[in-house]
N, C-alpha and C. Protein backbone atom coordinates (compact mmCIF):
# COMPACT_ATOMS: atom_id res chain seq x y z
N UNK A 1 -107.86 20.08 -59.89
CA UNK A 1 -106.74 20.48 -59.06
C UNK A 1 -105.67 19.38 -59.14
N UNK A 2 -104.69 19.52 -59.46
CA UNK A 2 -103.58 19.09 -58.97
C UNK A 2 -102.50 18.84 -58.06
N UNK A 3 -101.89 17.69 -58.23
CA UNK A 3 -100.78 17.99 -57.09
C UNK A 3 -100.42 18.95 -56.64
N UNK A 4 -99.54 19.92 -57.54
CA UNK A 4 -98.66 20.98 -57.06
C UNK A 4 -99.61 22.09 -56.71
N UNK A 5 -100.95 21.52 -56.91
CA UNK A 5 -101.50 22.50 -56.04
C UNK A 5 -102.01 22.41 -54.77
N UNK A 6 -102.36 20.85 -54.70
CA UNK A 6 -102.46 20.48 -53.35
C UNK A 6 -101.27 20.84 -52.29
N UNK A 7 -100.28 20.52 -53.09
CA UNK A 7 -99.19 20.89 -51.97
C UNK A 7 -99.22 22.21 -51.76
N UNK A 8 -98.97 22.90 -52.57
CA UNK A 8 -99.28 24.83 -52.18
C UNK A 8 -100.10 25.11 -51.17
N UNK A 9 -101.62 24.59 -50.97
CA UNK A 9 -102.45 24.67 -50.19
C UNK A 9 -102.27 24.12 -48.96
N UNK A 10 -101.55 22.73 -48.86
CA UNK A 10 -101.09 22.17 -47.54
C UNK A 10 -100.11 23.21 -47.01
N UNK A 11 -98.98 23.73 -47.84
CA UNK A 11 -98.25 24.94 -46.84
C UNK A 11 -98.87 25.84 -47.09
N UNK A 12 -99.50 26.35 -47.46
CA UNK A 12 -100.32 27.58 -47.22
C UNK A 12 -101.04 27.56 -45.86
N UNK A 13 -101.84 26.71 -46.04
CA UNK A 13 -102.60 26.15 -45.01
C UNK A 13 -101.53 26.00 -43.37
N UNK A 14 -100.44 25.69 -43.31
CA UNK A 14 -99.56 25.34 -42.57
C UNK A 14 -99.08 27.07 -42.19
N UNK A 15 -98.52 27.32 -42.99
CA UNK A 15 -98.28 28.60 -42.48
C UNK A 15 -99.17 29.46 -41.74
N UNK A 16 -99.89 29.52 -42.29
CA UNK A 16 -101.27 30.21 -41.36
C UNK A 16 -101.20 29.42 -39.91
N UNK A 17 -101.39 28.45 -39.77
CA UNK A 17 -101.81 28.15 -38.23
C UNK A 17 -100.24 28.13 -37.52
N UNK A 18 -98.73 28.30 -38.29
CA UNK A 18 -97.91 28.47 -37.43
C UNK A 18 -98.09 29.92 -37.36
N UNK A 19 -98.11 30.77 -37.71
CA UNK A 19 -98.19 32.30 -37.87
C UNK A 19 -99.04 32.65 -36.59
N UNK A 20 -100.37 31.95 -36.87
CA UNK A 20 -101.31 31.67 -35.60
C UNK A 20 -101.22 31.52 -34.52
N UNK A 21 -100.15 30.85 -34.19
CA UNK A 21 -100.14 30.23 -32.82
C UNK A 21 -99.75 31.29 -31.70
N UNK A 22 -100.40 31.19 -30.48
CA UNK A 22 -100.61 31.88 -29.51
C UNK A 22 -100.09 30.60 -28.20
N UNK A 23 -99.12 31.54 -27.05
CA UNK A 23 -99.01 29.73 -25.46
C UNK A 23 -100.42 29.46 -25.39
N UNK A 24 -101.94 30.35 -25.00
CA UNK A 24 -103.12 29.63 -25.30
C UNK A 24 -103.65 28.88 -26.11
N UNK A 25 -103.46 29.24 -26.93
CA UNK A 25 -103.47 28.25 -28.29
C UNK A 25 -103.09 27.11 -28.37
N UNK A 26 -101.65 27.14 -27.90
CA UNK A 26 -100.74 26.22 -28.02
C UNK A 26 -100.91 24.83 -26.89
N UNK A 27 -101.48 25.75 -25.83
CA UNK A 27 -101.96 24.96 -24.87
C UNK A 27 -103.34 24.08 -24.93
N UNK A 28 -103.98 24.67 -25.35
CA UNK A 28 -105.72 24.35 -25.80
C UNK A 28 -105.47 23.10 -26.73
N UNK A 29 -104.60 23.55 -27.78
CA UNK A 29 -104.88 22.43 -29.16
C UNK A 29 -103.78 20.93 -28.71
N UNK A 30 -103.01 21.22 -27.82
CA UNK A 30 -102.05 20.09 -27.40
C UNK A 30 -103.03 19.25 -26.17
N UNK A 31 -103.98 20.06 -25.80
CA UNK A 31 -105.11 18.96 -24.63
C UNK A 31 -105.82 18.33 -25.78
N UNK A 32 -106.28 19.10 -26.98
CA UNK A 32 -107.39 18.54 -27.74
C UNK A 32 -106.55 17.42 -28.35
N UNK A 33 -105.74 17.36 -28.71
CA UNK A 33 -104.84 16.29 -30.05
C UNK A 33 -105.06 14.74 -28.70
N UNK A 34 -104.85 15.29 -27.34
CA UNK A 34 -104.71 14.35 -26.18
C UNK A 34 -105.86 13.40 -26.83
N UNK A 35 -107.19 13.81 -27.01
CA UNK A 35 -108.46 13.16 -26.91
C UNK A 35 -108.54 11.87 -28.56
N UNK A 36 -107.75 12.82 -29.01
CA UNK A 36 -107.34 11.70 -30.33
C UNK A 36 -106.48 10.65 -30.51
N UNK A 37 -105.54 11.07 -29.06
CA UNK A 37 -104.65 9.59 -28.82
C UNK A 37 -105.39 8.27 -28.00
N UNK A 38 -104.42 6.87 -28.59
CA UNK A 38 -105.41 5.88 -27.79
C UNK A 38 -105.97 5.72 -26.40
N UNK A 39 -105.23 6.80 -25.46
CA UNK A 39 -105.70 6.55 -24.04
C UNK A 39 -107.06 7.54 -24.21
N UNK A 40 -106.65 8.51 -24.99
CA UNK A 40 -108.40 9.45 -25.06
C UNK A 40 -109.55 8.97 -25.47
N UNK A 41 -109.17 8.02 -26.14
CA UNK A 41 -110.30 6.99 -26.71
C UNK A 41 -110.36 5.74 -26.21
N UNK A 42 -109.83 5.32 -25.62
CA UNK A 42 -110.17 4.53 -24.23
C UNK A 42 -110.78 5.42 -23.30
N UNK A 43 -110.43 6.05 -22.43
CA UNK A 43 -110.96 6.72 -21.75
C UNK A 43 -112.56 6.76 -21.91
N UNK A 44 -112.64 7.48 -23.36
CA UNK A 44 -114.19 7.73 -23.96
C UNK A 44 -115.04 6.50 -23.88
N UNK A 45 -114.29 5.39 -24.45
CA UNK A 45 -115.04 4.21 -24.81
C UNK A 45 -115.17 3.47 -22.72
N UNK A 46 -114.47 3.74 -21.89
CA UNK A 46 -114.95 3.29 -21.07
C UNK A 46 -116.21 4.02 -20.16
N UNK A 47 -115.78 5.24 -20.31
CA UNK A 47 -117.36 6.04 -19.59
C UNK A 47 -118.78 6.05 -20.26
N UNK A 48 -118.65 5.57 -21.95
CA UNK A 48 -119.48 4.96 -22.21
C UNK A 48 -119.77 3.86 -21.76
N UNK A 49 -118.75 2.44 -21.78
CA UNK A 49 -119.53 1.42 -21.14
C UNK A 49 -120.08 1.54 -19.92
N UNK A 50 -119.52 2.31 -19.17
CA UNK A 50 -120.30 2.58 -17.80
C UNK A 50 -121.32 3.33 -17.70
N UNK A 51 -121.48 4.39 -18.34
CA UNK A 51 -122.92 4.62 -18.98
C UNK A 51 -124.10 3.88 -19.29
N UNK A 52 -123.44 3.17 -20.16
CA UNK A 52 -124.49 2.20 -20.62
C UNK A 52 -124.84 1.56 -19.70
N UNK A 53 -123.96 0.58 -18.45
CA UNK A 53 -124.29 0.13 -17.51
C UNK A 53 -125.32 1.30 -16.67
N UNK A 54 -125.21 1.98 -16.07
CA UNK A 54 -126.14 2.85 -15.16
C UNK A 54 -127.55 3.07 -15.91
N UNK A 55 -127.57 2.96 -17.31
CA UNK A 55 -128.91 2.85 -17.86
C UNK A 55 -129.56 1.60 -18.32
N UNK A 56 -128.87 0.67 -17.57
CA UNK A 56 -129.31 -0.48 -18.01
C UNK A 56 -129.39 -1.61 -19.05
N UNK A 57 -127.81 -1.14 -19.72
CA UNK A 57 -127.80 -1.49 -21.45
C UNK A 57 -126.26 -2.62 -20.78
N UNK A 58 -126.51 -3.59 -21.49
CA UNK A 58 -125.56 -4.34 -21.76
C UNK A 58 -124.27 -3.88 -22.04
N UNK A 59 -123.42 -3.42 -21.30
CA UNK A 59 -121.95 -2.72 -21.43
C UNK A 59 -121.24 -3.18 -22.76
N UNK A 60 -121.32 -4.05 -23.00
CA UNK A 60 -120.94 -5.30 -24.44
C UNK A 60 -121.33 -4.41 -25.43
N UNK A 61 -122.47 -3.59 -25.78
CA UNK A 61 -122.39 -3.11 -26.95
C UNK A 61 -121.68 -1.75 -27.27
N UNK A 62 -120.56 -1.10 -26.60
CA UNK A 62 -119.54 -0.78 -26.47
C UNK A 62 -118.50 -1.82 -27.25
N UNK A 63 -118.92 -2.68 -27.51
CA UNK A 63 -117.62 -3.41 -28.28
C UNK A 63 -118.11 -2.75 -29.87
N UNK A 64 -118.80 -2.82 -30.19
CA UNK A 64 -119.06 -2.41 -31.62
C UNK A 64 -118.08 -1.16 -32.07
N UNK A 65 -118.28 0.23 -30.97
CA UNK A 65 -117.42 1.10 -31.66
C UNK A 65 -115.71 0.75 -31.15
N UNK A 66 -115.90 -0.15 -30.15
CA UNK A 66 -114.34 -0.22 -29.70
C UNK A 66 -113.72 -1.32 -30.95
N UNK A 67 -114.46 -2.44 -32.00
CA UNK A 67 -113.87 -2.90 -32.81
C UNK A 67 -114.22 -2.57 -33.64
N UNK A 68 -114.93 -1.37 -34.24
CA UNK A 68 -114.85 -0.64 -35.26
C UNK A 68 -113.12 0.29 -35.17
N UNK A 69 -113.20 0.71 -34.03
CA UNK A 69 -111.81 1.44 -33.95
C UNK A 69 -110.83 0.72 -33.97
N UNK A 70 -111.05 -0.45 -33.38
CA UNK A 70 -109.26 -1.47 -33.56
C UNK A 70 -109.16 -1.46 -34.84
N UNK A 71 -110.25 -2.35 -35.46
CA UNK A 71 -110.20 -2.38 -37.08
C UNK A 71 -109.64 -1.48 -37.95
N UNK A 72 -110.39 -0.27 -37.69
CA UNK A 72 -110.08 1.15 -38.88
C UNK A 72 -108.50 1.34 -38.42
N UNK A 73 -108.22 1.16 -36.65
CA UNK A 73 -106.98 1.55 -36.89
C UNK A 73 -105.75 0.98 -37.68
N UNK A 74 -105.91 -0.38 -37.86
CA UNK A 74 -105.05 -1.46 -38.81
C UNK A 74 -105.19 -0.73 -40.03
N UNK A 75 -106.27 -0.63 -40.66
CA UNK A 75 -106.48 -0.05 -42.05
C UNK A 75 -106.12 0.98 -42.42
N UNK A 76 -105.99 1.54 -41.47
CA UNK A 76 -105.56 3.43 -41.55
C UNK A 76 -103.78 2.97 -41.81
N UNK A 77 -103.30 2.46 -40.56
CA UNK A 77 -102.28 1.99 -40.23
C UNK A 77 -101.10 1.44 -41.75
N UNK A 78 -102.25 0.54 -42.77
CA UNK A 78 -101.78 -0.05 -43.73
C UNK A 78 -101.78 0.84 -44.88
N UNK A 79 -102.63 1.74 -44.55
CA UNK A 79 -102.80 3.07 -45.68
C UNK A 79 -101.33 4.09 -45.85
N UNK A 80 -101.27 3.93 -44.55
CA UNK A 80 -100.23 5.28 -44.52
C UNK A 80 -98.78 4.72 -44.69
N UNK A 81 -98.47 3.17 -44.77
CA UNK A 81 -97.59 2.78 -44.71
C UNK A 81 -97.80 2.39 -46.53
N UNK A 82 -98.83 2.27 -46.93
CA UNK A 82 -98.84 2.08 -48.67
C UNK A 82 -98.51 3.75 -49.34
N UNK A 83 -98.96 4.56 -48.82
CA UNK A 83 -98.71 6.24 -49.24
C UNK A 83 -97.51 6.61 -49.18
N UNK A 84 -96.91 6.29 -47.84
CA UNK A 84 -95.79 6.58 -47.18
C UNK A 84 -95.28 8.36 -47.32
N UNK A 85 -96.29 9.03 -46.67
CA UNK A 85 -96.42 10.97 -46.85
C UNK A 85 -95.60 10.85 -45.88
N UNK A 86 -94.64 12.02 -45.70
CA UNK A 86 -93.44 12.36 -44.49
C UNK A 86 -94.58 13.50 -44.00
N UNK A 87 -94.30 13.71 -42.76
CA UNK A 87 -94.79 14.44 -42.17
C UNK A 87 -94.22 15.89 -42.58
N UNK A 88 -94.66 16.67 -42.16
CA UNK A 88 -94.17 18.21 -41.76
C UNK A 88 -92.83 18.05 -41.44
N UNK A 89 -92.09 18.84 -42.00
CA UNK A 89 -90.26 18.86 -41.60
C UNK A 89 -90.16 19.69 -40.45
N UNK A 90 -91.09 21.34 -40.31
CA UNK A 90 -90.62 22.14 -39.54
C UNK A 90 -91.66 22.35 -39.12
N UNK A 91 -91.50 23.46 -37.79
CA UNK A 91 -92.57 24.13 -36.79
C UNK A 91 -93.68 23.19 -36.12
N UNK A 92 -93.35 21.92 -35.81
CA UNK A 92 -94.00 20.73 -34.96
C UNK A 92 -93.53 21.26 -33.47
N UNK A 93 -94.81 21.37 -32.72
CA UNK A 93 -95.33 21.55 -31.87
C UNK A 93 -94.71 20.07 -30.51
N UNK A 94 -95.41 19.10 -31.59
CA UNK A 94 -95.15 17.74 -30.36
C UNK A 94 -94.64 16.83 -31.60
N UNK A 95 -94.14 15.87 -30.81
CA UNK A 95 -93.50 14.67 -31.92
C UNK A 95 -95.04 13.53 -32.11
N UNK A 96 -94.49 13.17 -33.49
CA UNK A 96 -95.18 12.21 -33.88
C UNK A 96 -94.70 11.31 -34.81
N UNK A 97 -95.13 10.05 -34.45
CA UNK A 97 -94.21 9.01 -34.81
C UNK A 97 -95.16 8.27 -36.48
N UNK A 98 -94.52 7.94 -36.99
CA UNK A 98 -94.66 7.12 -38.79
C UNK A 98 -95.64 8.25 -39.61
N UNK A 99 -95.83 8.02 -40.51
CA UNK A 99 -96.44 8.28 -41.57
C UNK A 99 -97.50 9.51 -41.43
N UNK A 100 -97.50 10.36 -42.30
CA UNK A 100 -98.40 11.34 -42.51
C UNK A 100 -99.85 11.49 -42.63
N UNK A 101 -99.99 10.43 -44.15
CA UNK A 101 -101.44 10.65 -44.21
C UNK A 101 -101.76 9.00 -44.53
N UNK A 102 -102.97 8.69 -43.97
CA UNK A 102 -104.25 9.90 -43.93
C UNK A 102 -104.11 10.29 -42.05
N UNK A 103 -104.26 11.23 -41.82
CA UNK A 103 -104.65 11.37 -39.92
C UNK A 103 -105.30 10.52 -39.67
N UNK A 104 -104.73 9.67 -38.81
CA UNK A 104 -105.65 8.66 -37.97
C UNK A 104 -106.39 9.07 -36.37
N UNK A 105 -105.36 10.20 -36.46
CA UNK A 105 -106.31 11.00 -35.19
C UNK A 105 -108.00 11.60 -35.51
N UNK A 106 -107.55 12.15 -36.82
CA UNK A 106 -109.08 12.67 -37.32
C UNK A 106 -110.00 11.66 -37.93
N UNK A 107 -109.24 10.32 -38.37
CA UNK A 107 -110.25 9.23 -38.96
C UNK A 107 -111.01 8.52 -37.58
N UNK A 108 -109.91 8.16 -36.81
CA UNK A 108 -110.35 7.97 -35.78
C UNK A 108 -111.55 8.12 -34.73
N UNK A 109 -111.54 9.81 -34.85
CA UNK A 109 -112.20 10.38 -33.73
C UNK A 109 -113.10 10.77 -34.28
N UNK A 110 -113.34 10.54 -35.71
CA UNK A 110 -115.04 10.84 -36.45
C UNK A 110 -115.82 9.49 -36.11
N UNK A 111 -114.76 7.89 -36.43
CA UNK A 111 -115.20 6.96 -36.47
C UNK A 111 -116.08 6.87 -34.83
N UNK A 112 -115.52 7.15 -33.76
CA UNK A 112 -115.64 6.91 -32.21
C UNK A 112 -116.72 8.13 -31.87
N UNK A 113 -116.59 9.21 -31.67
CA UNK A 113 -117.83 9.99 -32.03
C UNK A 113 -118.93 9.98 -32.55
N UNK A 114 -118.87 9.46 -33.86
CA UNK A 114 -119.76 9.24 -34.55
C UNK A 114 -120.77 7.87 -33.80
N UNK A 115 -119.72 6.83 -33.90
CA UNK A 115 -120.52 5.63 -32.93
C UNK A 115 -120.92 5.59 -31.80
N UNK A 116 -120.41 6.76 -30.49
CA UNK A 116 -121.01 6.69 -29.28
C UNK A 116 -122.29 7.67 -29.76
N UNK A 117 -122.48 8.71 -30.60
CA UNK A 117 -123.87 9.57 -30.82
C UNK A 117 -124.61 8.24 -31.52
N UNK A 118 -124.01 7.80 -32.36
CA UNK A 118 -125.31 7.03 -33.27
C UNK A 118 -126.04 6.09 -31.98
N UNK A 119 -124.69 5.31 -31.14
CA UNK A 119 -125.87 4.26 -29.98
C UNK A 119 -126.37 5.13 -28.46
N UNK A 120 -126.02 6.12 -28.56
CA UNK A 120 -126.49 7.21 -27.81
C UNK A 120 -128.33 7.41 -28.41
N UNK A 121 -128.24 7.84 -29.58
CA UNK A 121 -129.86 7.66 -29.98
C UNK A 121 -130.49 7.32 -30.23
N UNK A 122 -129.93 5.99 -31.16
CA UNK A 122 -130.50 4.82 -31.63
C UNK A 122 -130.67 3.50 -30.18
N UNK A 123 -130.04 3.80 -29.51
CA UNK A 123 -130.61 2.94 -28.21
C UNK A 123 -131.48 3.84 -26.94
N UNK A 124 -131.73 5.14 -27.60
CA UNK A 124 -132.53 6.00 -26.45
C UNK A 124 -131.96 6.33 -25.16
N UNK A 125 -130.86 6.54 -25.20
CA UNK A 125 -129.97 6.89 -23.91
C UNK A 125 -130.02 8.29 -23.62
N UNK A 126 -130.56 8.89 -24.21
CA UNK A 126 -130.74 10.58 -23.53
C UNK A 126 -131.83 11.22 -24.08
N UNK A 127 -132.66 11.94 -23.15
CA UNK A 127 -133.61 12.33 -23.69
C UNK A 127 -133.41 13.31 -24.89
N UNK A 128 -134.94 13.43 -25.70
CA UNK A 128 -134.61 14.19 -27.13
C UNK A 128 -134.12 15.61 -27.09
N UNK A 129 -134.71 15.85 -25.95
CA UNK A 129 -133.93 17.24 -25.58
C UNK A 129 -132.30 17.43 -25.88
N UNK A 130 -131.32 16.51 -25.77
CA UNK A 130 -130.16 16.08 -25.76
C UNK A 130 -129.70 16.26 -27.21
N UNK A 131 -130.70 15.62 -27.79
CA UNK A 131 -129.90 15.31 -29.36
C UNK A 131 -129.31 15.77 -29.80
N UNK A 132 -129.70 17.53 -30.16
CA UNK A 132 -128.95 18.49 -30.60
C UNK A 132 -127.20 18.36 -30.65
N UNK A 133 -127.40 18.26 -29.28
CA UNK A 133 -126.10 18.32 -28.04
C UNK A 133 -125.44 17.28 -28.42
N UNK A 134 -126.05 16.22 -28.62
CA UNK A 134 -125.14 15.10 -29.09
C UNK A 134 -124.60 14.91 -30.06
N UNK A 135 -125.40 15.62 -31.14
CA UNK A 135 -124.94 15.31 -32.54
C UNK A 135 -123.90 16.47 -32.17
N UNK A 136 -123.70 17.61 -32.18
CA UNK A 136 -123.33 18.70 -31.76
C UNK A 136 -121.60 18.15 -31.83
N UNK A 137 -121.74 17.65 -30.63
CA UNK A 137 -120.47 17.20 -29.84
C UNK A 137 -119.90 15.98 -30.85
N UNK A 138 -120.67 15.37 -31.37
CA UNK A 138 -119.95 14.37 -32.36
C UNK A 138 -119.21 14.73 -33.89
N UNK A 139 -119.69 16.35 -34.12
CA UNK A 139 -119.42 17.14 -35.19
C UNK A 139 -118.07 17.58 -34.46
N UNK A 140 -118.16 18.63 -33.39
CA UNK A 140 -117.42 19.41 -33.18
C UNK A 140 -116.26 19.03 -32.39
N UNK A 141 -116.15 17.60 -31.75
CA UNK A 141 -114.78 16.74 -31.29
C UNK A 141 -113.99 16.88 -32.31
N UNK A 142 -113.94 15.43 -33.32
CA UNK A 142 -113.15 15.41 -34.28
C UNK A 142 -113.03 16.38 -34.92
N UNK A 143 -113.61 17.92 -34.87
CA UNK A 143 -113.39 19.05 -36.24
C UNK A 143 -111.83 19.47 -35.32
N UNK A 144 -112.10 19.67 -33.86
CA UNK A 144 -110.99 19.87 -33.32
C UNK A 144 -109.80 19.12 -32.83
N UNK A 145 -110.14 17.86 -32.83
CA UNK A 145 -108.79 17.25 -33.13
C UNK A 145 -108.53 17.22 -34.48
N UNK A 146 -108.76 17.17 -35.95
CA UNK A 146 -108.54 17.42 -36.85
C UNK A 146 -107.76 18.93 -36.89
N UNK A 147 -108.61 20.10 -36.18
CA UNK A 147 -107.44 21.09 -36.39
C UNK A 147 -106.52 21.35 -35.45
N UNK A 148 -106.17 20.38 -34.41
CA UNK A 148 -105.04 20.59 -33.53
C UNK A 148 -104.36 19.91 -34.06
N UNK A 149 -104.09 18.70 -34.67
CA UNK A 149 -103.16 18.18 -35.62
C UNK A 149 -102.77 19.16 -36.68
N UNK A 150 -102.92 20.03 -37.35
CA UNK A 150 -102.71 20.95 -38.43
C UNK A 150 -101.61 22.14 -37.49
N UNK A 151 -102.91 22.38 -36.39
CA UNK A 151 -102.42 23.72 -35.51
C UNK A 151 -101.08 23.15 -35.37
N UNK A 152 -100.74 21.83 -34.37
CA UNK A 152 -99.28 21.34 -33.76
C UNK A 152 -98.71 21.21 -35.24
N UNK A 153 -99.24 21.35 -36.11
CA UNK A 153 -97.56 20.80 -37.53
C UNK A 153 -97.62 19.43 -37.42
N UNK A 154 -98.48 18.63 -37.29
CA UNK A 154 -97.92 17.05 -37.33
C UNK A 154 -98.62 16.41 -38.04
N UNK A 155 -99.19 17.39 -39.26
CA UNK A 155 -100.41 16.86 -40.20
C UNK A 155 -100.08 17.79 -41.73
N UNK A 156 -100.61 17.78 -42.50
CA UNK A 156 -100.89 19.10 -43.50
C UNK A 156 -102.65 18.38 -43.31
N UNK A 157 -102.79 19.57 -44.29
CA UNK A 157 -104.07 19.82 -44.27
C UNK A 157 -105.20 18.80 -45.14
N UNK A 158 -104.43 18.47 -45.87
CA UNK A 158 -104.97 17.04 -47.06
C UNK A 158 -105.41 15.99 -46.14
N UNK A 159 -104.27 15.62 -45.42
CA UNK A 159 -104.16 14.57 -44.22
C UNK A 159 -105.14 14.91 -43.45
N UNK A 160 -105.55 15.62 -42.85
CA UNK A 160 -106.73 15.78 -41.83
C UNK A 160 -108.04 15.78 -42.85
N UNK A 161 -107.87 16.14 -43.77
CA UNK A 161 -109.23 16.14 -45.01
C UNK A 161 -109.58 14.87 -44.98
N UNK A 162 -108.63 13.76 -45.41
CA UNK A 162 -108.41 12.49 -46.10
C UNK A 162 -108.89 11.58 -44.10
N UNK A 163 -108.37 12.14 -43.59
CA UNK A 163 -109.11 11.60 -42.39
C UNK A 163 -110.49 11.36 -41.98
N UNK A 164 -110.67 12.95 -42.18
CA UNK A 164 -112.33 12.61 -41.76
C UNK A 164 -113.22 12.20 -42.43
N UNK A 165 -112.56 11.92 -44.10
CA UNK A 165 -113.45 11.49 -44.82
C UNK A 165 -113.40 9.60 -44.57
N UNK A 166 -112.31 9.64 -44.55
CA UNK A 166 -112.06 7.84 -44.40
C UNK A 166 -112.69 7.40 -43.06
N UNK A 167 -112.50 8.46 -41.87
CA UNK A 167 -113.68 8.30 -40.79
C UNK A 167 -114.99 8.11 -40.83
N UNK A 168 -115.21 9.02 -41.82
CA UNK A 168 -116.84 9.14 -42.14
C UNK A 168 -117.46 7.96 -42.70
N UNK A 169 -116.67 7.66 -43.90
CA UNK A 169 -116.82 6.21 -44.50
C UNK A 169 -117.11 5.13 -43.65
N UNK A 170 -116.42 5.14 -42.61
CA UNK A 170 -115.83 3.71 -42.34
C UNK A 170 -116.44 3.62 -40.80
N UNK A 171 -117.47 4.85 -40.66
CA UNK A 171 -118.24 5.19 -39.38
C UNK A 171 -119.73 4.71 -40.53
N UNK A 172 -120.48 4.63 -41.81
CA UNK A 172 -121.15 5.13 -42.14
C UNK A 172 -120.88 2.96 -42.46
N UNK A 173 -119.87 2.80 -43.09
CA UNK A 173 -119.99 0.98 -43.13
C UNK A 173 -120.02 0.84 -41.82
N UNK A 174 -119.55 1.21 -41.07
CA UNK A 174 -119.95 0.05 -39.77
C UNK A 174 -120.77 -0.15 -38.81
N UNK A 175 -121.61 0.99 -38.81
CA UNK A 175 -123.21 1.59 -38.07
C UNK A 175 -124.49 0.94 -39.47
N UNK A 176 -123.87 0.64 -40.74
CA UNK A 176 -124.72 -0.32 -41.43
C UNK A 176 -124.99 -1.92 -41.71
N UNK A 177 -123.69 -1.75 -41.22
CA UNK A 177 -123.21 -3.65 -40.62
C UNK A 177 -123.83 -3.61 -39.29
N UNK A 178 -124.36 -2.88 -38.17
CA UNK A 178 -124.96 -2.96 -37.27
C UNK A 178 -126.18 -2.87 -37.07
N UNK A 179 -126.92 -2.27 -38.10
CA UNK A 179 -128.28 -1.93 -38.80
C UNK A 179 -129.08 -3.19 -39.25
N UNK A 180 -127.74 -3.88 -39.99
CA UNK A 180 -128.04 -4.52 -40.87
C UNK A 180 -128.41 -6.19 -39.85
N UNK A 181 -127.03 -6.31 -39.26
CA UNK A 181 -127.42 -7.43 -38.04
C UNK A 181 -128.46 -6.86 -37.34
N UNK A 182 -128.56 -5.99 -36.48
CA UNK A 182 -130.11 -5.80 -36.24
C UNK A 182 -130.31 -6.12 -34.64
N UNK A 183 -129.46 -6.63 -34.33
CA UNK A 183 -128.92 -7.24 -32.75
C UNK A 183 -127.54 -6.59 -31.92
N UNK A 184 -127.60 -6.64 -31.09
CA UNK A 184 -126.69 -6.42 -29.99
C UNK A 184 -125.62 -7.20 -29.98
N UNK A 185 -124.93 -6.84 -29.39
CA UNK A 185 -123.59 -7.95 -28.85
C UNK A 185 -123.80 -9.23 -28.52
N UNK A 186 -125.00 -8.98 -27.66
CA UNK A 186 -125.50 -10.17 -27.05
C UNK A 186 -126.69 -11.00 -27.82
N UNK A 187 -126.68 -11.20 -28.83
CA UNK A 187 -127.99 -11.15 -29.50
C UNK A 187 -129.68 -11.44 -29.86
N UNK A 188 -129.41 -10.05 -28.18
CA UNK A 188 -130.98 -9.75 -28.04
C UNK A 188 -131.15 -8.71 -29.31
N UNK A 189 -133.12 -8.31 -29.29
CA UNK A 189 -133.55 -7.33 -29.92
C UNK A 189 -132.45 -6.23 -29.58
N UNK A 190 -132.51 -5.40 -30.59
CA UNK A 190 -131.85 -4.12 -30.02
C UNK A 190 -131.72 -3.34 -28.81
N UNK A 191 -133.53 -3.07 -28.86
CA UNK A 191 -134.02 -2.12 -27.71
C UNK A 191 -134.09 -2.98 -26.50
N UNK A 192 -133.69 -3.87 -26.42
CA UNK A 192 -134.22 -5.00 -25.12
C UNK A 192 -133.62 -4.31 -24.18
């Protein structure tokens, strides 16, 4: 595949979800894009640390996915400013400010998802009954902020691709750099 075909497919792809759009719609996917901005992920990352506190876990290891996310966001940050993709010209929903690709909303919110399920099970914080549910919810967040960025026009479709894959990556190095240390924040055993 080629360029000019990638691009065909990004407005192809684009047209469809403006064609799509419904005020429910419109309403639904502008709360979801919310959860991909930095206060939504603050938000997330603090009811985890308080979580963790009520079960007895060192609130501190909440720093792992919160500087996995500062990090990726610089990198993402330096990506899109080396690419330099213009966004969508027309049918934007909400404004959005610099560079196109890769989505840092969707790299993002695979990276942060991904890391509250992985220390969600790997530190035994919910029973197994849960798991499902957890992994569940760590799939199906970022699929939807990935397509409320597309839905609002403030993405093409490459860009949200190129997201969740650079999420995935960079969720998959940094839960192995944590594997690999083998310790906590604090550096007790894991399970301590």
């Amino acid at each position: 595949m080629d360029l000019t075909e990638l691009l065909y497919w990004d407005e192809a792809v684009a047209a469809f979800f403006i064609s799509s759009r419904t005020p429910a719609g419109s309403w639904f996917f502008r709360g979801i894009t919310c959860l991909g901005e930095w206060y939504g992920q603050a938000i997330m990352l603090a009811l985890f640390a308080l979580y963790l506190r009520r079960c007895r876990k060192p609130a501190t290891l909440a720093l792992w996915p919160l500087c996995s996310v500062c990090g990726s966001y610089l990198l993402l940050a330096a990506v899109k400013n080396l690419i330099q993709r213009e966004r969508p010209a027309f049918g934007r929903l909400v404004e959005a400010a610099g560079y196109s690709f890769p989505s840092q909303h969707s790299a993002l919110s695979v990276l942060l998802c991904g890391w509250l399920a992985f220390l969600l099970l790997r530190q035994e914080l919910v029973p197994e009954k849960y798991h499902v549910a957890v992994c569940a919810a760590a799939v199906l967040m970022p699929l939807f902020i990935g397509i409320s960025r597309m839905y609002l026009n403030v993405h093409y479709c490459t860009d949200v691709l190129a997201g969740w894959t650079m999420g995935g990556l960079l969720l998959w190095g940094t839960t192995a750099l944590y594997t690999a240390v083998g310790k906590n924040s604090l550096g007790k055993n894991e399970k301590e």
